[in-house]
Protein backbone atom coordinates (compact mmCIF):
# COMPACT_ATOMS: atom_id res chain seq x y z
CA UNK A 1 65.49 59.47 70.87
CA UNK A 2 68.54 56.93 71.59
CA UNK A 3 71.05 59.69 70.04
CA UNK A 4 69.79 62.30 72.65
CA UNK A 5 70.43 59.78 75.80
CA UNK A 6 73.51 58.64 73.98
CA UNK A 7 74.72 62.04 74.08
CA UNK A 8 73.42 63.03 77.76
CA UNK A 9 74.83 59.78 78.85
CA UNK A 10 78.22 61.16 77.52
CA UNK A 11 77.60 64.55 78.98
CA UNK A 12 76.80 63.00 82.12
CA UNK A 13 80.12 60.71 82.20
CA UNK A 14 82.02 63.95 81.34
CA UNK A 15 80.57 65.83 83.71
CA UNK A 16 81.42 62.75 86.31
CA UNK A 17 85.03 62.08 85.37
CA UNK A 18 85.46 66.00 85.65
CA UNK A 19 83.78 66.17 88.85
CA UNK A 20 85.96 62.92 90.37
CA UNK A 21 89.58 64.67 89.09
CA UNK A 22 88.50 67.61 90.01
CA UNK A 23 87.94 67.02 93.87
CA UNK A 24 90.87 64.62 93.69
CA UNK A 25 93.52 67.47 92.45
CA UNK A 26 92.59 70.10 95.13
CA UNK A 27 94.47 70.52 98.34
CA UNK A 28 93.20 69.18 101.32
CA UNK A 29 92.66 73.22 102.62
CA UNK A 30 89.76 73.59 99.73
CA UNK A 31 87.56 70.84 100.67
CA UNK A 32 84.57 72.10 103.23
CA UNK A 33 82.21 70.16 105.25
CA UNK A 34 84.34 66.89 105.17
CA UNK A 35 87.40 65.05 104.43
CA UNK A 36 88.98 64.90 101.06
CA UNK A 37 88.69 60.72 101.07
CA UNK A 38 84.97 61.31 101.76
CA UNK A 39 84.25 63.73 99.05
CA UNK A 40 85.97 61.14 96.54
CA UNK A 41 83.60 58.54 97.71
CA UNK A 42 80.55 60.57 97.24
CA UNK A 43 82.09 61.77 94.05
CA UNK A 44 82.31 58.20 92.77
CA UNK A 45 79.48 56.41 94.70
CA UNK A 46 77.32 59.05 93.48
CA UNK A 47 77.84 60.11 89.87
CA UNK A 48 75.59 62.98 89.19
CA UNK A 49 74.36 63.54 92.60
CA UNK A 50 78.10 63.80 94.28
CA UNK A 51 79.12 65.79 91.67
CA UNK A 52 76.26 68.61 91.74
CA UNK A 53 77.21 68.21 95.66
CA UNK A 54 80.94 68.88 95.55
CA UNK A 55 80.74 71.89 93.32
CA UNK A 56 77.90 73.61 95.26
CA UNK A 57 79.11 72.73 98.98
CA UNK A 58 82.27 70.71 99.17
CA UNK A 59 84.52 72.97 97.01
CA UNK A 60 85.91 75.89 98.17
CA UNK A 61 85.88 79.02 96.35
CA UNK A 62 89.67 80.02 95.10
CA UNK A 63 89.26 83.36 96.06
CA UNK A 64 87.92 83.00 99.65
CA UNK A 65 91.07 80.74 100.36
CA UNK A 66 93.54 82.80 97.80
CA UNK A 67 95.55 85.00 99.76
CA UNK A 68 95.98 87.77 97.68
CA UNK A 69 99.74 89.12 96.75
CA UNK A 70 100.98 92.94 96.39
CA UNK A 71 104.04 93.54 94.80
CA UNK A 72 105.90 96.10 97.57
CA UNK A 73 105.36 99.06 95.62
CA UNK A 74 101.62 98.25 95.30
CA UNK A 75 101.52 97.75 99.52
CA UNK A 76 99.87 100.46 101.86
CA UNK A 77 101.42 98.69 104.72
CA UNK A 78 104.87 98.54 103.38
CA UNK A 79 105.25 101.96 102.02
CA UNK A 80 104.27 103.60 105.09
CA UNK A 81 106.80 101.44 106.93
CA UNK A 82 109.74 103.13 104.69
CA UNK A 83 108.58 106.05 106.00
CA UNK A 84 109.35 105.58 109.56
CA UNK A 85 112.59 105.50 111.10
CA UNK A 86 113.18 101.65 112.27
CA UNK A 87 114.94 100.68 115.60
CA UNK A 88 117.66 99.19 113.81
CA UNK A 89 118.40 103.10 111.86
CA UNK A 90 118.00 104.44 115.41
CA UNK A 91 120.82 101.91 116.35
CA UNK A 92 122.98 102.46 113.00
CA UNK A 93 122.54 106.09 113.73
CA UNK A 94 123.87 106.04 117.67
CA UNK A 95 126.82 103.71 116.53
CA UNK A 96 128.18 106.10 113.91
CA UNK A 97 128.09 108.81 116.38
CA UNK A 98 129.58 107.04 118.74
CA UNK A 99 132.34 105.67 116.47
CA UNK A 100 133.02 109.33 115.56
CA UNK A 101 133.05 110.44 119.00
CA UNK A 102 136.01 107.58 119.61
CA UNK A 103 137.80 108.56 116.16
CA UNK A 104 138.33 112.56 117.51
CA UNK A 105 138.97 111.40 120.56
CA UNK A 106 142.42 109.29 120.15
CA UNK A 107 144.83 109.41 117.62
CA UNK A 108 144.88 106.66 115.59
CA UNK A 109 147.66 104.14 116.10
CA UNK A 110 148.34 103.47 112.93
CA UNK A 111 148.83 107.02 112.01
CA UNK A 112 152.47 106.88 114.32
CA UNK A 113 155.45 107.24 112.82
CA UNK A 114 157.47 103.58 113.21
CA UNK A 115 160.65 104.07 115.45
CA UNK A 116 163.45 103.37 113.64
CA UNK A 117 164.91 100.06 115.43
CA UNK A 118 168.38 101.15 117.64
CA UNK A 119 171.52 99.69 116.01
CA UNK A 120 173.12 96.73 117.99
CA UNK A 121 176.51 98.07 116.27
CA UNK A 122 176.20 101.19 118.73
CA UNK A 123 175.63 99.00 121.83
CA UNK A 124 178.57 96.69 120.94
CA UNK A 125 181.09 99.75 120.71
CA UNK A 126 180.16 101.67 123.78
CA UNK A 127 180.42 98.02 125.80
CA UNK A 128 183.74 97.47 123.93
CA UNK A 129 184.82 101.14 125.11
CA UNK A 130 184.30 100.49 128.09
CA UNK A 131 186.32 97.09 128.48
């Protein structure tokens, strides 16, 4: 009989030291009813007890607090959004036009031939003529 509460005494203690770490390794968000420092203190004050507590009401449930993720190509939401022509294509799409407008309407500078510069030789013999 002292081998069976040997070994529920170390099942308990288990159960107890799992029960303490656990509650102290979850975020603050996971913890219901009360604080975090709290549930610790029941936790330890109360071996058994606190931990049967925190597991059935103080612990939160990782997938009511999980926010689920979608990889793009696995998202309703976002695929129907490539669908639809954004205000910012709108935009892209009036500026090109626009830009195309302005590019038939004017030559482009750059497309001039340069001027060939006027010789300062040819000003200094017609003033020397003259003299």
């Amino acid at each position: 009989m002292a081998r069976v509460y040997l070994v529920l005494a170390l099942l308990l203690a288990a159960f107890w030291v799992y029960s303490v770490v656990d509650c102290a390794v979850q975020s603050p968000t996971r913890h219901r009813g009360v604080s975090k420092p709290i549930w610790l203190l029941i936790v330890i004050l109360l071996p058994v007890v606190g931990g049967i507590l925190w597991f059935v009401i103080g612990r939160a449930r990782a997938s009511s607090s999980r926010v689920a993720f979608r990889a793009p190509d696995d998202d309703p939401e976002f695929l129907g959004r490539l669908n639809t022509t954004s205000d910012q294509d709108e935009r892209i799409r009036r500026l090109e036009e626009e830009l195309a407008a302005l590019d038939s309407e004017a030559p482009d500078p750059r497309d001039r031939p340069i001027d060939p510069p006027a010789d300062d030789d040819s000003d200094e013999q017609s003033r020397g003529s003259r003299s």
